[in-house]
C-alpha atoms as a PDB file:
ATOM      1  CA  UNK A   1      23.267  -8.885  -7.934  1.00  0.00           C
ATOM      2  CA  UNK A   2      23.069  -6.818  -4.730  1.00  0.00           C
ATOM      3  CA  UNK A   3      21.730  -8.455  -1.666  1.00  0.00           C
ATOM      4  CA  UNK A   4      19.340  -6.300   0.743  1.00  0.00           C
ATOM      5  CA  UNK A   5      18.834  -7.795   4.130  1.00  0.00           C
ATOM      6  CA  UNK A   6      17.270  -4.709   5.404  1.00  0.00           C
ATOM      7  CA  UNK A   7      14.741  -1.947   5.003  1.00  0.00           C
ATOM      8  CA  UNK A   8      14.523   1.672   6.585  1.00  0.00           C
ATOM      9  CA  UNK A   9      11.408   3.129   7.252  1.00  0.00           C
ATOM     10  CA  UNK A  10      10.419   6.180   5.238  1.00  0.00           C
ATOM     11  CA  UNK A  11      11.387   9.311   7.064  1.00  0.00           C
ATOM     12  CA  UNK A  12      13.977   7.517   8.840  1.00  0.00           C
ATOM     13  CA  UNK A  13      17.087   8.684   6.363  1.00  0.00           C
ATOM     14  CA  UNK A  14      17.251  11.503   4.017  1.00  0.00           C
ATOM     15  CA  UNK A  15      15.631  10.848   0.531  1.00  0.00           C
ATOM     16  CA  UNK A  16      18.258  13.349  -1.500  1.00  0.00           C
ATOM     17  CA  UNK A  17      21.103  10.813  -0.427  1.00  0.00           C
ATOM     18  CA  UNK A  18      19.455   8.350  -2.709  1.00  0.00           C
ATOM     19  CA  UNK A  19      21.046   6.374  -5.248  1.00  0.00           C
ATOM     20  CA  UNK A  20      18.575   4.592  -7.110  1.00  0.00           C
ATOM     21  CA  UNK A  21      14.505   4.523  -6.875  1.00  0.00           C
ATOM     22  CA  UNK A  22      12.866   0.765  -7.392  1.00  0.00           C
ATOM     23  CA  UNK A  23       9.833   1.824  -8.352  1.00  0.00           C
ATOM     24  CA  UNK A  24       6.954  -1.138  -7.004  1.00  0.00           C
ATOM     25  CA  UNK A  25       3.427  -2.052  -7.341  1.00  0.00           C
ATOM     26  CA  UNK A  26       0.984  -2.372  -4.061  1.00  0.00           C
ATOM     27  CA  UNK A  27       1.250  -6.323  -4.816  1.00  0.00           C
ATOM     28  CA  UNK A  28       4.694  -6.520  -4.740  1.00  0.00           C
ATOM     29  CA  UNK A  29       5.574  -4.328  -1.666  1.00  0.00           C
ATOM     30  CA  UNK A  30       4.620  -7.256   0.993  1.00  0.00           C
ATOM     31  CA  UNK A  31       7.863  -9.679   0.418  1.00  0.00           C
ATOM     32  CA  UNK A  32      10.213 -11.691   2.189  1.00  0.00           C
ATOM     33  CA  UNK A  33      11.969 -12.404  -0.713  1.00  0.00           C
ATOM     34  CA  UNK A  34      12.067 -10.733  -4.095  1.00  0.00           C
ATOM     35  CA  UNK A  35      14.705 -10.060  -7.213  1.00  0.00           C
ATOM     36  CA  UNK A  36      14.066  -6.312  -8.487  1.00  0.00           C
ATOM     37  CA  UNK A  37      15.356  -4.102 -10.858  1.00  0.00           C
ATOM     38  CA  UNK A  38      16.264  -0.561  -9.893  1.00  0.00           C
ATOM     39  CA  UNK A  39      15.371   2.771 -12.224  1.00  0.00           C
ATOM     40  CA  UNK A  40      18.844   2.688 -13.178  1.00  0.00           C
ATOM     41  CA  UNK A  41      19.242  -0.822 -14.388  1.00  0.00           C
ATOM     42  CA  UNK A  42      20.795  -2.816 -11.470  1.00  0.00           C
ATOM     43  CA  UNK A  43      19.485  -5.830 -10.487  1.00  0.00           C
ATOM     44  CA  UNK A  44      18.892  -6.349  -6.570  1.00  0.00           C
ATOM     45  CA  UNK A  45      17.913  -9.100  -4.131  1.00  0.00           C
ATOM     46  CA  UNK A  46      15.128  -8.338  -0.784  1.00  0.00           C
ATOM     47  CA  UNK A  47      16.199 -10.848   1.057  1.00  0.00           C
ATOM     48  CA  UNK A  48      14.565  -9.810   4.584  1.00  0.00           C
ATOM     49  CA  UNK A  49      14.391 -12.447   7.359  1.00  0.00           C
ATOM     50  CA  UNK A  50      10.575 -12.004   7.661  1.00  0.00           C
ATOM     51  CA  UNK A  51       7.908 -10.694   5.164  1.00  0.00           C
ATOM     52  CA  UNK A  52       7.857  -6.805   5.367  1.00  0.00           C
ATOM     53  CA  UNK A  53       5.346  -4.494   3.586  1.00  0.00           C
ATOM     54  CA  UNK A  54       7.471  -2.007   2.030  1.00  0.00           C
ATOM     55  CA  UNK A  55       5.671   1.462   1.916  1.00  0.00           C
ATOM     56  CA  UNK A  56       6.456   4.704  -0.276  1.00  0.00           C
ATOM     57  CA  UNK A  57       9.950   6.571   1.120  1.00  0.00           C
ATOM     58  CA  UNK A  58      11.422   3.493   2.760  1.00  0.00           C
ATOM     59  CA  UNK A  59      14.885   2.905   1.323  1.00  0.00           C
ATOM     60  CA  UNK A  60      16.893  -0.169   1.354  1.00  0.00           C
ATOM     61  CA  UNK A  61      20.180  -0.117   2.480  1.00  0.00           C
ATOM     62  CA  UNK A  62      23.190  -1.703   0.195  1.00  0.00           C
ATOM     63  CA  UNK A  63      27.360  -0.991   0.422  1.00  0.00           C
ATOM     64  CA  UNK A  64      27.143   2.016  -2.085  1.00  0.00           C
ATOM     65  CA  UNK A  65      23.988   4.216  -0.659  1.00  0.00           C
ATOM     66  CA  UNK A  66      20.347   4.136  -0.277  1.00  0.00           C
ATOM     67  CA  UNK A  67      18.122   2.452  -2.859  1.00  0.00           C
ATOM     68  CA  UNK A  68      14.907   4.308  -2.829  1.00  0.00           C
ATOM     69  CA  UNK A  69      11.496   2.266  -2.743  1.00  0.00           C
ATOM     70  CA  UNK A  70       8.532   4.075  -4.641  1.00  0.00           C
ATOM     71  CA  UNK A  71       4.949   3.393  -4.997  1.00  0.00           C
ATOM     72  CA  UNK A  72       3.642   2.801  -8.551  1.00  0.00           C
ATOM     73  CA  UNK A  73       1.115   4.542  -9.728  1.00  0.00           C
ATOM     74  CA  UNK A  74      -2.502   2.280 -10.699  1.00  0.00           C
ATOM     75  CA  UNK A  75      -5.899   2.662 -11.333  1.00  0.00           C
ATOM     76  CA  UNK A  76      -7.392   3.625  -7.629  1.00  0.00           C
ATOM     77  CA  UNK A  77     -11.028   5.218  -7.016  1.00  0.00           C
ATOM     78  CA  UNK A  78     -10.515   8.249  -5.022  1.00  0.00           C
ATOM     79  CA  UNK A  79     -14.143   8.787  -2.626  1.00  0.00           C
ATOM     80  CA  UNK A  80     -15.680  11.545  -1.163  1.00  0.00           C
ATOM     81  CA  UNK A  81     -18.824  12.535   0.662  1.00  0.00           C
ATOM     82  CA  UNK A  82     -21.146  14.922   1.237  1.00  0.00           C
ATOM     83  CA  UNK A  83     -19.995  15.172   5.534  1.00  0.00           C
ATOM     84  CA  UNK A  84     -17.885  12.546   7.840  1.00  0.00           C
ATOM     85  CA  UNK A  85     -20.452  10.693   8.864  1.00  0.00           C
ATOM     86  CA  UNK A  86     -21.567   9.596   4.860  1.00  0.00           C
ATOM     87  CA  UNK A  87     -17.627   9.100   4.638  1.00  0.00           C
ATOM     88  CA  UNK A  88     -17.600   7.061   7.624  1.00  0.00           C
ATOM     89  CA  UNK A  89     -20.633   4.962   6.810  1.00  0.00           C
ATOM     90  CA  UNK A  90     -18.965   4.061   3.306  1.00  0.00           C
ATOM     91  CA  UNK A  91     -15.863   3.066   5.076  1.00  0.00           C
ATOM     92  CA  UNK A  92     -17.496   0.870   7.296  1.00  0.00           C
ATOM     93  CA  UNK A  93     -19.219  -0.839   4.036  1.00  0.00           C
ATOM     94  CA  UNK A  94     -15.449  -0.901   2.731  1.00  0.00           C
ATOM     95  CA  UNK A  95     -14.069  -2.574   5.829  1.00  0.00           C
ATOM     96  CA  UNK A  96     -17.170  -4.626   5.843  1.00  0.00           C
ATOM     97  CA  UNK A  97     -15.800  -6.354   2.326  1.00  0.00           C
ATOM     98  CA  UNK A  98     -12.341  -6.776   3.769  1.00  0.00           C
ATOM     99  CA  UNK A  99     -10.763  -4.128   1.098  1.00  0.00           C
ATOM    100  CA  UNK A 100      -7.645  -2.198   0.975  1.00  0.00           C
ATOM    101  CA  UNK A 101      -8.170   1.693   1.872  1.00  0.00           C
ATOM    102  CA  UNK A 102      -5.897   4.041   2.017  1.00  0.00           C
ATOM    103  CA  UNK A 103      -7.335   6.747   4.238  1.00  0.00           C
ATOM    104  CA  UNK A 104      -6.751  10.882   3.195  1.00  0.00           C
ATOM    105  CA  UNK A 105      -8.938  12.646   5.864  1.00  0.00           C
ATOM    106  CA  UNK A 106     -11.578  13.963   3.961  1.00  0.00           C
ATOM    107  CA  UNK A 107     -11.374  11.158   1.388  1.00  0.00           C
ATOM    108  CA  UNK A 108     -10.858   7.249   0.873  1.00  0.00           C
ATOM    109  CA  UNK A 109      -8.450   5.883  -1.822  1.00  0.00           C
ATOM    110  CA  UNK A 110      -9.156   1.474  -2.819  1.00  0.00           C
ATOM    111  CA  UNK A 111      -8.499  -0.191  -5.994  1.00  0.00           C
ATOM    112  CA  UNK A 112     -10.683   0.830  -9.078  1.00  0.00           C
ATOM    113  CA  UNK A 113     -13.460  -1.894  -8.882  1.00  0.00           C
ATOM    114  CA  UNK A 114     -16.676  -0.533 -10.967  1.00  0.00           C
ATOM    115  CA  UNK A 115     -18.809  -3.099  -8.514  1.00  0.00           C
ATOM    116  CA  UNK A 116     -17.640  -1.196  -5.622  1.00  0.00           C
ATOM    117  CA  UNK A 117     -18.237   2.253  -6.823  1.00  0.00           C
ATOM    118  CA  UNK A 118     -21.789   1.246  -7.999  1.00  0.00           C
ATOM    119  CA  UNK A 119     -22.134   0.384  -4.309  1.00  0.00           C
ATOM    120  CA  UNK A 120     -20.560   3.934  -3.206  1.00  0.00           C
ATOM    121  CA  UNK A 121     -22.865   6.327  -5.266  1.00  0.00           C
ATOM    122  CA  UNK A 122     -25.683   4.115  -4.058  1.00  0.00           C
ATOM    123  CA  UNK A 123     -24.400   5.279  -0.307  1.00  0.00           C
ATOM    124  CA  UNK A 124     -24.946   8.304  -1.800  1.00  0.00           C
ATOM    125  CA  UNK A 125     -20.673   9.002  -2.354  1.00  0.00           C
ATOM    126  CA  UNK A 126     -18.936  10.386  -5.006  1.00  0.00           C
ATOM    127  CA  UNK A 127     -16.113   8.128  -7.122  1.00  0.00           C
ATOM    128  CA  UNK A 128     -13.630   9.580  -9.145  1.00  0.00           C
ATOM    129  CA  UNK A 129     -11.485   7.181 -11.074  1.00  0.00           C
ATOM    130  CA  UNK A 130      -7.647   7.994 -10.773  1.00  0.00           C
ATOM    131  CA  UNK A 131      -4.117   6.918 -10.773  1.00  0.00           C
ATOM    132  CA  UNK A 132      -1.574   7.169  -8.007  1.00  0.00           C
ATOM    133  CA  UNK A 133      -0.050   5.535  -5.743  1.00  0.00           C
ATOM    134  CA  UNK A 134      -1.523   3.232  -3.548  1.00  0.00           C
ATOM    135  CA  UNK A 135      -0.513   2.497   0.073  1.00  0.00           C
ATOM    136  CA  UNK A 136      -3.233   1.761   1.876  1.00  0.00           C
ATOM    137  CA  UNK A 137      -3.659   1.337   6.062  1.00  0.00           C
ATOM    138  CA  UNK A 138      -1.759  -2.414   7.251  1.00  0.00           C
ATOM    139  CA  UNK A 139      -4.260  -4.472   8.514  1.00  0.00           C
ATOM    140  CA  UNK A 140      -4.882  -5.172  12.365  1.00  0.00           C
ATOM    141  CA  UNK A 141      -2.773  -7.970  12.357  1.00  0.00           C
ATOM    142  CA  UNK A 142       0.380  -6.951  10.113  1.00  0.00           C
ATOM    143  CA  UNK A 143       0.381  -3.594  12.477  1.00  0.00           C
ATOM    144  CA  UNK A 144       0.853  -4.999  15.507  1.00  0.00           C
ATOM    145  CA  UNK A 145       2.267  -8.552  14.612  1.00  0.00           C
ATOM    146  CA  UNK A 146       5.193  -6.757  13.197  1.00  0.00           C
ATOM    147  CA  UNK A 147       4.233  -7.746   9.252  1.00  0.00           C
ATOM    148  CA  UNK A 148       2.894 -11.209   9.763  1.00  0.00           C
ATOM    149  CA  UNK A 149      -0.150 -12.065   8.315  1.00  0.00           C
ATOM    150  CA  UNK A 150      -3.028 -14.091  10.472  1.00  0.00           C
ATOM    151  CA  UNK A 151      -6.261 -15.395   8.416  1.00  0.00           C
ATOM    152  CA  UNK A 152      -9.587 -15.977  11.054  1.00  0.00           C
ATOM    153  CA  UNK A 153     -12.082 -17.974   9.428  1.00  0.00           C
ATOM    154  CA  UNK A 154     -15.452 -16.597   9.635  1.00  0.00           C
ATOM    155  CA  UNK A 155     -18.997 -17.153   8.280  1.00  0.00           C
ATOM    156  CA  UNK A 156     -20.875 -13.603   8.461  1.00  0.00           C
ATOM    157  CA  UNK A 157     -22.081 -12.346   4.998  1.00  0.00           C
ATOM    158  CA  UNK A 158     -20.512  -9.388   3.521  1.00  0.00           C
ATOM    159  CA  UNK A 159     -23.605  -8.794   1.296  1.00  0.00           C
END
């Protein structure tokens, strides 16, 4: 088994140098430590010194080349809205549950959740159910404390 002690950041080194793609879930891209298997068959260890959140293009390093890491594909909703400031207002009802968003300018990617897209026609949005890749925006804290995760305990209501 190959061991991976580090990972470099999409756009960083050139993709068509690749060797092999891992191709990895939203769930299972924030790891310290992880065993995967490669497109090709090989079996590999992450085995980082911290937990890192391993995003679409970033390619981990071994003795033979570059080992490609790629977002699967899942069931997202992909949002839209009539202007920005409908758009906005939804994502503030988004952030407001504490969800996952990945953010595309003129629209707003989350997990499919038919709860939540009850809740975004009623904001008068539009939902369409899809499936792509999902890398959504790091939180406050894994931005700037370098991938480490910090929990505040809080009582407001997020109805």
């Amino acid at each position: 088994m190959t061991r991976i002690d580090r990972v470099l950041n999409a756009g960083t080194w050139d993709k068509k140098t690749a060797i092999d793609t891992i191709v990895i879930d939203f769930d299972r891209r924030h790891r310290r430590r992880i065993a995967l298997r490669t497109e090709n068959g090989a079996n590999v260890l992450l085995d980082l010194p911290q937990a890192v959140r391993l995003r679409d293009g970033d390619g981990l390093p071994t003795d033979h080349g570059v080992i490609r890491v790629k977002a699967k594909p899942e069931p997202l909703l992909e949002i839209h809205a009539h202007d920005e400031g409908e758009l906005v207002r939804i994502a503030w009802h988004l952030g407001n549950r504490h969800l996952p968003v990945q953010l595309l300018g003129d629209r707003i990617r989350i997990r499919a959740d038919h709860v939540i897209a009850e809740m975004i026609e009623g904001l008068g949005g539009h939902v369409d159910g899809i499936e792509a890749p999902f890398d959504p925006e790091p939180g406050a804290y894994t931005a700037v404390g370098g991938g480490h995760h910090h929990h505040v305990d809080h009582d407001h209501d997020h109805d």
